[in-house]
C-alpha atoms as a PDB file:
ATOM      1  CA  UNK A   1      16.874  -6.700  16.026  1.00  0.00           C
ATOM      2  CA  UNK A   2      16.870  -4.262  13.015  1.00  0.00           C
ATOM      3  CA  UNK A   3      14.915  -0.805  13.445  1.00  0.00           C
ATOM      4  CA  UNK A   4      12.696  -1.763  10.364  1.00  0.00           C
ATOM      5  CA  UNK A   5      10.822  -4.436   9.026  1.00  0.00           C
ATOM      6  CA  UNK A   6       9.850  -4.074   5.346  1.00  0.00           C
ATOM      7  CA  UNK A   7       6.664  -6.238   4.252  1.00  0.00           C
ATOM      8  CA  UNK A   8       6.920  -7.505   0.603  1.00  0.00           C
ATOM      9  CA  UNK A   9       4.072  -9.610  -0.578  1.00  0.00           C
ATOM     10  CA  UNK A  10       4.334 -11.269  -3.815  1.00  0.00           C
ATOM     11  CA  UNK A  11       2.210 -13.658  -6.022  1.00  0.00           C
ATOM     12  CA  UNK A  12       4.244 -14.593  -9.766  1.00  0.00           C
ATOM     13  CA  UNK A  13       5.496 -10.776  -9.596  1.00  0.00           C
ATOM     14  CA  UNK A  14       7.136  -9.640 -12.792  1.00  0.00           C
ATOM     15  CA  UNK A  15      11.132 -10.564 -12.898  1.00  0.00           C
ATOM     16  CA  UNK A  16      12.023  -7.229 -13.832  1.00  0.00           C
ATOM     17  CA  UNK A  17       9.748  -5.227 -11.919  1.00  0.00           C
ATOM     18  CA  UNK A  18      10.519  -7.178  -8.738  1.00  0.00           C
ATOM     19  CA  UNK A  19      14.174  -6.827  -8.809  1.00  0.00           C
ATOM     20  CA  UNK A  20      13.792  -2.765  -9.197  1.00  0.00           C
ATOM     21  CA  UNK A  21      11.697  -2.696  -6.261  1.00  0.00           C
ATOM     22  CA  UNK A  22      14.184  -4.787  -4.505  1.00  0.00           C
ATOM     23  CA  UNK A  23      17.157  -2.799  -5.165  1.00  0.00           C
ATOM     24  CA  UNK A  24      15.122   0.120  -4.111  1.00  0.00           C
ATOM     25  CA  UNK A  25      15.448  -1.175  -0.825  1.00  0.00           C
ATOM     26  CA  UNK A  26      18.983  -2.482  -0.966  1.00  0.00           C
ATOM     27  CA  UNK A  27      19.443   1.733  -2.015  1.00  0.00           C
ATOM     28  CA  UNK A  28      18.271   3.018   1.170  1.00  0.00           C
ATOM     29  CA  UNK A  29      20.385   5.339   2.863  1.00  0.00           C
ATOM     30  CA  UNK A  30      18.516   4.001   5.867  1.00  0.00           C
ATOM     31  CA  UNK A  31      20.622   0.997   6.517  1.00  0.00           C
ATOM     32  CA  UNK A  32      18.839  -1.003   9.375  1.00  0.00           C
ATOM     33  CA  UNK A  33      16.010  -2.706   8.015  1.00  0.00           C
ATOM     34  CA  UNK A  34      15.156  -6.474   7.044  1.00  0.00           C
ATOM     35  CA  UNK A  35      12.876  -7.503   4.101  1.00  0.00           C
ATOM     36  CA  UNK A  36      10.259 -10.276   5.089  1.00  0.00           C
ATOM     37  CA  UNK A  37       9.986 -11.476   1.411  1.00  0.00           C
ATOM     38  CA  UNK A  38       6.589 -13.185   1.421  1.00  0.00           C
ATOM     39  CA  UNK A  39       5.809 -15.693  -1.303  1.00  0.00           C
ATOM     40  CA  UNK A  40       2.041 -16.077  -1.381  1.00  0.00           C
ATOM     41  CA  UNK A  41       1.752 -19.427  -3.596  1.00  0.00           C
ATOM     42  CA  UNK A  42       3.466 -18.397  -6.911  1.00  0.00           C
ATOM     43  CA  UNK A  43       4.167 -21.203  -9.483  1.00  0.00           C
ATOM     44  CA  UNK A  44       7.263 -23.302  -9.746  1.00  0.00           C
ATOM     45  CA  UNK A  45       9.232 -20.830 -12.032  1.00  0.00           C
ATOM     46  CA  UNK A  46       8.041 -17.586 -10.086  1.00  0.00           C
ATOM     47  CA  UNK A  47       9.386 -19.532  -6.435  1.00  0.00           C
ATOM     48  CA  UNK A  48      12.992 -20.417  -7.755  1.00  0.00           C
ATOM     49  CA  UNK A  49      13.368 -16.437  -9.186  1.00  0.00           C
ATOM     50  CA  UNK A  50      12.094 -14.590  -5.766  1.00  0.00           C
ATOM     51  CA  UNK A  51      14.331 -17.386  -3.816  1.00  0.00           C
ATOM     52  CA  UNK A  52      17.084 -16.134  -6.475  1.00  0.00           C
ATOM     53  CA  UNK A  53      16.978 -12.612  -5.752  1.00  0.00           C
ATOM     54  CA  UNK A  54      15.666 -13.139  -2.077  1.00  0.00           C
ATOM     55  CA  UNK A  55      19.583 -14.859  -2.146  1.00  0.00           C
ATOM     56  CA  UNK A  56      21.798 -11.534  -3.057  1.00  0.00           C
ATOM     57  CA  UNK A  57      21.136 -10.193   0.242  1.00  0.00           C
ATOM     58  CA  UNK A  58      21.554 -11.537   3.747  1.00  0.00           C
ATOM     59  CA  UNK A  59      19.123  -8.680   5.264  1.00  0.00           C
ATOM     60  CA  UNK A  60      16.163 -10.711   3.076  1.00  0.00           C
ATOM     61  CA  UNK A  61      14.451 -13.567   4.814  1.00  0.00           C
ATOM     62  CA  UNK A  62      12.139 -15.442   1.925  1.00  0.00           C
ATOM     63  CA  UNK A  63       9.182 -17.422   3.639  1.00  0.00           C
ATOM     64  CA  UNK A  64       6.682 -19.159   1.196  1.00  0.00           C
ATOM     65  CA  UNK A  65       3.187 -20.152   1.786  1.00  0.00           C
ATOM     66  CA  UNK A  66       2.189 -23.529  -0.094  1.00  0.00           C
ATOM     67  CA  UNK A  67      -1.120 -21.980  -0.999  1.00  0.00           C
ATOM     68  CA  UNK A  68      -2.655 -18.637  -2.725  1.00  0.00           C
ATOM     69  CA  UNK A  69      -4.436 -16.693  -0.050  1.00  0.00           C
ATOM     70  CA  UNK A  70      -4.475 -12.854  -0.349  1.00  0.00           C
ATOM     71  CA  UNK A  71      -2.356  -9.803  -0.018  1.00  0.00           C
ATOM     72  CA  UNK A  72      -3.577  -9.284   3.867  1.00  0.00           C
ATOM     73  CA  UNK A  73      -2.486 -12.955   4.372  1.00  0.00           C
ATOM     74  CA  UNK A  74       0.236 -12.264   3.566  1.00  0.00           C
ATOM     75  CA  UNK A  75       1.229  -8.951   5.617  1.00  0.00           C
ATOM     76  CA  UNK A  76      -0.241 -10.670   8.461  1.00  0.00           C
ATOM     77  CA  UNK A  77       2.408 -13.766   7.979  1.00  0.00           C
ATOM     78  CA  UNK A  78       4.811 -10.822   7.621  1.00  0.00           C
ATOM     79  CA  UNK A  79       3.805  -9.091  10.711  1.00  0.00           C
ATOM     80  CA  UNK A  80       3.822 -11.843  12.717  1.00  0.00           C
ATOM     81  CA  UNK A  81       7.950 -12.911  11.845  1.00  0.00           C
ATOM     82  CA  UNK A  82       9.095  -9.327  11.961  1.00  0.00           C
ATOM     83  CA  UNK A  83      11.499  -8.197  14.800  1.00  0.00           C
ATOM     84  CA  UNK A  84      11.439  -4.319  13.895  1.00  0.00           C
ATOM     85  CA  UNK A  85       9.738  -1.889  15.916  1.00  0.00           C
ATOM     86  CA  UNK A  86       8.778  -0.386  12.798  1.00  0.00           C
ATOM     87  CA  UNK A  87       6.606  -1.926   9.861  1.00  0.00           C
ATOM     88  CA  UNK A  88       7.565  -0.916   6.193  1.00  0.00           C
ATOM     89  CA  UNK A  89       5.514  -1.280   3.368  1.00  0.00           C
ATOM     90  CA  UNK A  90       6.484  -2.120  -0.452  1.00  0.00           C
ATOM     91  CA  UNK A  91       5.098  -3.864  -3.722  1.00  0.00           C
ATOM     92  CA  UNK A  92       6.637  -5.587  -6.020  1.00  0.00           C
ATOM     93  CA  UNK A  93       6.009  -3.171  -8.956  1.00  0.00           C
ATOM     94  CA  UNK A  94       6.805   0.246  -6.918  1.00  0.00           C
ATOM     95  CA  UNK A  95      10.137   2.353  -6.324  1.00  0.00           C
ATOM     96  CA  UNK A  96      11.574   3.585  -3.407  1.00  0.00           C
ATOM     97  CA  UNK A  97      13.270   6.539  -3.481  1.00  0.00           C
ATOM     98  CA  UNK A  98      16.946   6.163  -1.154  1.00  0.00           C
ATOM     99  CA  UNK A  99      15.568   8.749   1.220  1.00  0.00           C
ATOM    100  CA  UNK A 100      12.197   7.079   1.965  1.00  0.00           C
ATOM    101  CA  UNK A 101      13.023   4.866   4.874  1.00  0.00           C
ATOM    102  CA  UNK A 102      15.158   7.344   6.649  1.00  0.00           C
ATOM    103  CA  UNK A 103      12.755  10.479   6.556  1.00  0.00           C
ATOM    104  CA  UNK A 104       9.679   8.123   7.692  1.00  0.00           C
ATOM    105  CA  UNK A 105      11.646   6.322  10.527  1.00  0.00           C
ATOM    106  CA  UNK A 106      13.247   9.847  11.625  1.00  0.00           C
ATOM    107  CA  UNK A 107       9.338  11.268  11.799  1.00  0.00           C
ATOM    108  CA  UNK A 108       8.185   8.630  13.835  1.00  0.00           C
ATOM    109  CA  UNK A 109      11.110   8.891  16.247  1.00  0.00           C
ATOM    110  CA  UNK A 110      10.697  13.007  16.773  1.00  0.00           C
ATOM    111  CA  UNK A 111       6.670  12.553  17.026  1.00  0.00           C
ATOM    112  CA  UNK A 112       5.323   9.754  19.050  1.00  0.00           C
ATOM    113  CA  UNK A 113       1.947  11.473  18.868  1.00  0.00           C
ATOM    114  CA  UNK A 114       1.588   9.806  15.476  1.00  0.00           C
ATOM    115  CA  UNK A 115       1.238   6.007  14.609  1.00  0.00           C
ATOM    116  CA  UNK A 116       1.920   5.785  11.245  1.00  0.00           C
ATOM    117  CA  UNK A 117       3.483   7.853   8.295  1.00  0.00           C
ATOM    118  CA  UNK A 118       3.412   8.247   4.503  1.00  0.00           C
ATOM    119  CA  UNK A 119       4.205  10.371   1.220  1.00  0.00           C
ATOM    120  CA  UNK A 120       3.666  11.753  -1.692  1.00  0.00           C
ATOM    121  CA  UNK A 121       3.923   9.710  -4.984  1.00  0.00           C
ATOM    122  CA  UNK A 122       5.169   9.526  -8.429  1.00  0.00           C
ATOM    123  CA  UNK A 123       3.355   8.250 -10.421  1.00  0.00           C
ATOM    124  CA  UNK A 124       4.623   5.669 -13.681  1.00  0.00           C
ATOM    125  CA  UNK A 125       3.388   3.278 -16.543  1.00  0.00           C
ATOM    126  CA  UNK A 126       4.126  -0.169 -17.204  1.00  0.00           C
ATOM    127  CA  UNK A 127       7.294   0.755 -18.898  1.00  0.00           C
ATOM    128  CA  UNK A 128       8.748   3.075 -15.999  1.00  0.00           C
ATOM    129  CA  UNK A 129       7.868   6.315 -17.659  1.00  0.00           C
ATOM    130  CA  UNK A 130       7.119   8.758 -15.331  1.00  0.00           C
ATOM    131  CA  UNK A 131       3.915  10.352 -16.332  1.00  0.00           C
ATOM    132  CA  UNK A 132       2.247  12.116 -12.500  1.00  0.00           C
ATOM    133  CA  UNK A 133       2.199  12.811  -9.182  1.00  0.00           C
ATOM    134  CA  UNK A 134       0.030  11.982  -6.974  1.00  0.00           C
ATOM    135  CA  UNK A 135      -0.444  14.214  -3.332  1.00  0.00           C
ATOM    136  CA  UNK A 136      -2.228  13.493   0.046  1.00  0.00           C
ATOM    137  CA  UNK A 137      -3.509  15.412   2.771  1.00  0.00           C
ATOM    138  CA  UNK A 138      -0.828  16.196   5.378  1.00  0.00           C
ATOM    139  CA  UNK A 139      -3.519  14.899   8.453  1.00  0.00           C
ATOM    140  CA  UNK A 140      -6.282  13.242   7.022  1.00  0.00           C
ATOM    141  CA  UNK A 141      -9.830  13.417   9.034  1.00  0.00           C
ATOM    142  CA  UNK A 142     -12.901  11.203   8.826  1.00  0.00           C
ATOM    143  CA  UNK A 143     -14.255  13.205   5.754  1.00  0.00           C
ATOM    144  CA  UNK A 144     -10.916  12.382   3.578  1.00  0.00           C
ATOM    145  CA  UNK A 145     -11.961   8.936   3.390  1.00  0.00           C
ATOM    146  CA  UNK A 146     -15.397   9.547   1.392  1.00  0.00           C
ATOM    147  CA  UNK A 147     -13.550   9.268  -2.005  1.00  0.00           C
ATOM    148  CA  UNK A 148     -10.736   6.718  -1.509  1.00  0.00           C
ATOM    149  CA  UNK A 149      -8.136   5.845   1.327  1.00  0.00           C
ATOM    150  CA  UNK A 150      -6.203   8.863   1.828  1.00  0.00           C
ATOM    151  CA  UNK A 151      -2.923   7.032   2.708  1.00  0.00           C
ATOM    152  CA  UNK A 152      -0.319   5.313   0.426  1.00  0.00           C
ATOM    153  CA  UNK A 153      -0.498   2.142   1.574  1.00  0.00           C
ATOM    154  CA  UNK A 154       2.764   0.724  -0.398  1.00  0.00           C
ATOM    155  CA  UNK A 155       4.503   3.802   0.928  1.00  0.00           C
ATOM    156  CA  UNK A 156       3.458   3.640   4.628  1.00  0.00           C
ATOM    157  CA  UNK A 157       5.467   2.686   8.025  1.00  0.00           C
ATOM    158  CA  UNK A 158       3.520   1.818  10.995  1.00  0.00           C
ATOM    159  CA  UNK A 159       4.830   1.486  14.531  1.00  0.00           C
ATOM    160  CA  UNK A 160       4.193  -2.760  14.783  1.00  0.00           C
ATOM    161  CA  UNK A 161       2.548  -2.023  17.994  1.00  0.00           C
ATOM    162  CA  UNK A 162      -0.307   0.054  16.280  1.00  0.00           C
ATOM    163  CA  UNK A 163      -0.650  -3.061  14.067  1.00  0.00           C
ATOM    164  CA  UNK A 164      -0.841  -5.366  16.584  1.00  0.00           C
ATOM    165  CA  UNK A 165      -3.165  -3.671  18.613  1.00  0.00           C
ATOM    166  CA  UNK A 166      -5.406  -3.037  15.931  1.00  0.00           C
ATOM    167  CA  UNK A 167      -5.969  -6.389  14.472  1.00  0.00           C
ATOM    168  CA  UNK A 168      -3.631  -5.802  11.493  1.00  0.00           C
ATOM    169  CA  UNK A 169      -5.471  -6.951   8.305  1.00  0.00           C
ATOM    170  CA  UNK A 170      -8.082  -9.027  10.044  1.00  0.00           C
ATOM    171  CA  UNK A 171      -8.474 -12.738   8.730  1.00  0.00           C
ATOM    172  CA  UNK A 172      -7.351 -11.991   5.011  1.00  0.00           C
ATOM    173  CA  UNK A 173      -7.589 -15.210   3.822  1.00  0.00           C
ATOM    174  CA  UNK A 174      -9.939 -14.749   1.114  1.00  0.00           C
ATOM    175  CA  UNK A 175      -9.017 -12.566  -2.279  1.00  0.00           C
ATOM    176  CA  UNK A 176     -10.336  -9.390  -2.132  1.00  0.00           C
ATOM    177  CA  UNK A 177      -9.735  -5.526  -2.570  1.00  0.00           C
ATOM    178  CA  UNK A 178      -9.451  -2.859   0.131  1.00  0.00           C
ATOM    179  CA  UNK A 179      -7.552  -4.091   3.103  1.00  0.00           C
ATOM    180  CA  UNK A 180      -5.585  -1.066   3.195  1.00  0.00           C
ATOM    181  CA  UNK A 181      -8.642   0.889   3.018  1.00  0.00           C
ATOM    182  CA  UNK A 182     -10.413  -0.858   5.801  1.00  0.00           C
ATOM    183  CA  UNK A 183      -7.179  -1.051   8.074  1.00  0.00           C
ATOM    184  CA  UNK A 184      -6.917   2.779   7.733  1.00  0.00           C
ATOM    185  CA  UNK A 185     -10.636   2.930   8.840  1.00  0.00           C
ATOM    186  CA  UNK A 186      -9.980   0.566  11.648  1.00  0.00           C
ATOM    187  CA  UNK A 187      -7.192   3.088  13.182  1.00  0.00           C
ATOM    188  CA  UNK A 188      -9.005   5.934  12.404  1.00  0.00           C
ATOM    189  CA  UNK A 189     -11.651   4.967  14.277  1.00  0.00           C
ATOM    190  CA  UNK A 190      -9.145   3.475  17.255  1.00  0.00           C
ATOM    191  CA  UNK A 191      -8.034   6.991  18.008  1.00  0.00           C
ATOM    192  CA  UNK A 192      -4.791   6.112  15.953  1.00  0.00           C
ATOM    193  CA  UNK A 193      -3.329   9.314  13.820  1.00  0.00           C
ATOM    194  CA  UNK A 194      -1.515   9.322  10.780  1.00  0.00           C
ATOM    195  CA  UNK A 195       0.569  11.729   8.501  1.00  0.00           C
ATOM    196  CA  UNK A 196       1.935  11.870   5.118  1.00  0.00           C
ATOM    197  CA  UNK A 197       4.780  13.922   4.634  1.00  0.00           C
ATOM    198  CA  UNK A 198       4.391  16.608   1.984  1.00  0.00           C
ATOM    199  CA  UNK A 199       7.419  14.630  -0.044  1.00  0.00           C
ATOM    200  CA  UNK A 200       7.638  12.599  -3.258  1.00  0.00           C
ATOM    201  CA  UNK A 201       9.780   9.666  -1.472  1.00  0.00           C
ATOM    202  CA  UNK A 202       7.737   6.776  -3.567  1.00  0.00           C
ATOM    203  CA  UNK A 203       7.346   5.734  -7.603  1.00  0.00           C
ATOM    204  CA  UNK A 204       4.093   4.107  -7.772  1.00  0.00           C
ATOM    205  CA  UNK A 205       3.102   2.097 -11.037  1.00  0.00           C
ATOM    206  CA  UNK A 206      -0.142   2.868 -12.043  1.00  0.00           C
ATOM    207  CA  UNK A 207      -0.898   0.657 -15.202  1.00  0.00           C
ATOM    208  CA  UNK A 208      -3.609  -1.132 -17.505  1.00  0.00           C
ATOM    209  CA  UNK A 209      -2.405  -4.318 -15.967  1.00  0.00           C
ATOM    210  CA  UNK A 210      -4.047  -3.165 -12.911  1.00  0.00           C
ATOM    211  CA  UNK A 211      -6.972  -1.688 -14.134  1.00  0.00           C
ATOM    212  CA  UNK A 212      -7.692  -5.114 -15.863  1.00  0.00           C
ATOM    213  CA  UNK A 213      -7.797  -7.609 -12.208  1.00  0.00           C
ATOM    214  CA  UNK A 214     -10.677  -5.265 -11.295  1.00  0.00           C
ATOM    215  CA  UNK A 215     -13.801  -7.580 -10.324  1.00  0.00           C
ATOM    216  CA  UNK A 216     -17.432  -6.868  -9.763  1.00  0.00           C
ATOM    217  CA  UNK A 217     -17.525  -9.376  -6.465  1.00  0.00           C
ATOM    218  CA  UNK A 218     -13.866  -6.956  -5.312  1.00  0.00           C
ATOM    219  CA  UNK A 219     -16.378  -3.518  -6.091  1.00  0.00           C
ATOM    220  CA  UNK A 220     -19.027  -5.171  -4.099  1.00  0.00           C
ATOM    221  CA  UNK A 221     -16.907  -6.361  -1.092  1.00  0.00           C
ATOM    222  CA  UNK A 222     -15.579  -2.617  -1.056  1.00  0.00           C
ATOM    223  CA  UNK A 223     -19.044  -0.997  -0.824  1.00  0.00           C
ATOM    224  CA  UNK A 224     -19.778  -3.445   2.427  1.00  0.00           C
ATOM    225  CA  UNK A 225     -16.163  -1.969   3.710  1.00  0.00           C
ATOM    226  CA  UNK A 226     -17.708   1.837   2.992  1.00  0.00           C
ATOM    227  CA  UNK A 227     -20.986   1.097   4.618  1.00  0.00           C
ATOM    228  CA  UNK A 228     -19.134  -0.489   7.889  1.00  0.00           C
ATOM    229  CA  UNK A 229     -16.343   2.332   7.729  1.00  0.00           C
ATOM    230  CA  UNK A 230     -18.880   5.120   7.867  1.00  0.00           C
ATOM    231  CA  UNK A 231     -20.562   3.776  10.275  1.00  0.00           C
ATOM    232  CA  UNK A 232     -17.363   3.317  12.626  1.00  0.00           C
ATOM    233  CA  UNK A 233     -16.235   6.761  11.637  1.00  0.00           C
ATOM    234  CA  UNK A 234     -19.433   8.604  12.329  1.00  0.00           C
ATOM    235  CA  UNK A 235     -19.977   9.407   8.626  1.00  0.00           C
ATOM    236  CA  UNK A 236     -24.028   9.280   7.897  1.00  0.00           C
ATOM    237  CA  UNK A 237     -24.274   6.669   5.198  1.00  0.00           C
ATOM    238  CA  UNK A 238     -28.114   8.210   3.542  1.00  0.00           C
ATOM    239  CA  UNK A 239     -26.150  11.589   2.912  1.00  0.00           C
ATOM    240  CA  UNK A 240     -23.377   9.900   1.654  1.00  0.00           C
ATOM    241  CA  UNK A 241     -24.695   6.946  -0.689  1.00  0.00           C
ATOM    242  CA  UNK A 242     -23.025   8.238  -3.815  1.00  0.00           C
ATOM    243  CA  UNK A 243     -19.600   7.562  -2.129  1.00  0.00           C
ATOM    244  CA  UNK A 244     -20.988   4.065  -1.205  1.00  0.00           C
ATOM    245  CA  UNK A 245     -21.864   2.896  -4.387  1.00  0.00           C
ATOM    246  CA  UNK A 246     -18.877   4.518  -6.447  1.00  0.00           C
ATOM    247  CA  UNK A 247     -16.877   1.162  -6.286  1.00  0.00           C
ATOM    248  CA  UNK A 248     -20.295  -0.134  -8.458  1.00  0.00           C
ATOM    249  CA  UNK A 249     -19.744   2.863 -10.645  1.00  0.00           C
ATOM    250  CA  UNK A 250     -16.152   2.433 -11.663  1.00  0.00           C
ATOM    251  CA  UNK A 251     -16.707  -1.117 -12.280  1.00  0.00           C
ATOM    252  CA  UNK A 252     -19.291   0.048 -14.908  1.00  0.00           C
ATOM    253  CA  UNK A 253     -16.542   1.874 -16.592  1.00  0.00           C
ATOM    254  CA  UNK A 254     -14.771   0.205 -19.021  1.00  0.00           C
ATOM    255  CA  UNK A 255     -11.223  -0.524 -17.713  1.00  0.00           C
ATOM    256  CA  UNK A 256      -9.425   1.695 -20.709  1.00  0.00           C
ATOM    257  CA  UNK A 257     -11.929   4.906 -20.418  1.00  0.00           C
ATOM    258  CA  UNK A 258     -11.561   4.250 -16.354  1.00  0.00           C
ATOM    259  CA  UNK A 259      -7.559   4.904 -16.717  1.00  0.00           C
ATOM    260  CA  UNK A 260      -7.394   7.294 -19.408  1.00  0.00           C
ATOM    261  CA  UNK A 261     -10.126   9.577 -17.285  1.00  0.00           C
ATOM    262  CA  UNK A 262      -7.590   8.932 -14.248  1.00  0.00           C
ATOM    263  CA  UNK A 263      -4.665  10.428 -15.808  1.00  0.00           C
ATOM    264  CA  UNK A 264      -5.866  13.355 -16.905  1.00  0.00           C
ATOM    265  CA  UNK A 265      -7.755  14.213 -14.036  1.00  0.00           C
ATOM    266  CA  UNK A 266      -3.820  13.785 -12.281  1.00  0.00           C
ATOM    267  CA  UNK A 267      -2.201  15.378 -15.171  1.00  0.00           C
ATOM    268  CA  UNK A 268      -4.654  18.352 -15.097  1.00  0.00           C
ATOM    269  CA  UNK A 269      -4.006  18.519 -10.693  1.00  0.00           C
ATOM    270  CA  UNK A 270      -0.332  18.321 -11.158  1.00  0.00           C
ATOM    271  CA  UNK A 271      -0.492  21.295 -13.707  1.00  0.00           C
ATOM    272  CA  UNK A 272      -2.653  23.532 -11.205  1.00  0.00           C
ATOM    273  CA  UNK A 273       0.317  22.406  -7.965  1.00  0.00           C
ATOM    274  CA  UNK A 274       3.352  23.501 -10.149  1.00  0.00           C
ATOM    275  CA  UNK A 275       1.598  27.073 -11.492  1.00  0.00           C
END
């Protein structure tokens, strides 16, 4: 059985993009993994390209689903076929660096205080171009996750145990935004402790593309996840409310303003880090 399972979940991904965050993998200096290569109902065309590139490498396994479920579908179909002790995660529009796998399998071996591990990103545009960074805290506590999830979740490597202890991504059958949020709740409030190393071991594309699949019913299915995450977490929801209802207010913002505001608010942080 290899060390490392990597997760990637992918619904008509982008030719181009998918192959770069395949060879990414195929880069690794870590050399004991296998790629669960998860094909969550894309079209005709999209199946016979991810079967093509699923193909050049024997440590891929491809598995299709007949039918469009979700991203945590997905991972859970994933999770359930993989024989690694260790769960890797990846998109199909993100970057590895070569060094990622090996630095967050070799943390998890030295330190099996911790359950799961991440890093620091880079941040690019549709085109590639490198444009950010983006940093988390080194041990996030209950009051990191008041503003957004502070893990990577594309970047992250669980021990499979954790995940299977924990539920994984619940049902996921259904659409929807946040199941990396909500999964880091759920562990959080299992007693279950994370890290992200204080390296840049990820590229993670941040583009309008993105910005333009958000959807008012996703905002308000991530404001139920805040109210039940709080809750779990001990975080007093009255005190809090303006955290609760930001997913409402970022949907109010139009989608161009939203990322504009986003990148300089990095580009201003990444300024203050390297002076």
């Amino acid at each position: 059985m290899p060390a490392i399972s990597v997760l990637l979940c992918v619904h008509n991904p982008d030719r181009e993009q998918l192959e770069q965050a395949v060879d990414s993998m195929i880069a690794q200096t870590f050399t004991d993994w296998e790629m669960i290569l998860y094909d969550d109902g894309s079209d005709a065309r999209s199946e016979e390209m991810i079967r093509s590139l699923a193909d050049r490498e024997r440590r891929i396994f491809y598995v299709r689903g007949a039918v469009h479920h979700s991203l945590a579908y997905g991972l859970n179909v994933g999770i359930g076929l993989a024989g690694g002790e260790y769960i890797a995660r990846m998109d199909a529009d993100d970057i590895s660096f070569p060094e990622r796998l090996e630095k967050e399998w070799e943390f998890l071996e030295r330190h099996p205080e911790y359950d799961f591990v991440g890093c620091n990103l880079e941040l690019m545009d549709e085109s590639g171009r490198r444009w950010g960074y983006r940093r988390y805290p080194e041990r996030p506590e209950k009051e990191d996750f008041l503003e957004y999830s502070p893990y990577p979740h594309p970047a992250m490597m669980f021990r499979k145990k954790t995940l299977t202890e924990c539920g994984a991504y619940g049902e996921g059958k259904k659409p929807c935004r946040g199941e990396d949020y909500e999964l880091f709740i759920r562990l959080h409030a299992a007693g279950k402790r994370g890290v992200n190393l204080q390296e840049t071991l990820f590229s993670y594309r941040e583009s309008w593309e993105g910005y333009r699949r958000r959807l008012f019913r996703f905002q308000v299915q991530e404001v139920g996840i805040r109210i039940r995450g709080f809750r779990m977490l001990g975080i007093p929801c009255g005190k809090n409310l303006k955290y609760i209802i930001k997913p409402i207010i970022v949907w109010a913002i139009p989608n161009r303003l939203l990322l504009f505001l986003k990148r300089r608010r990095t580009e201003a942080q990444v300024r203050r880090w390297e002076t």
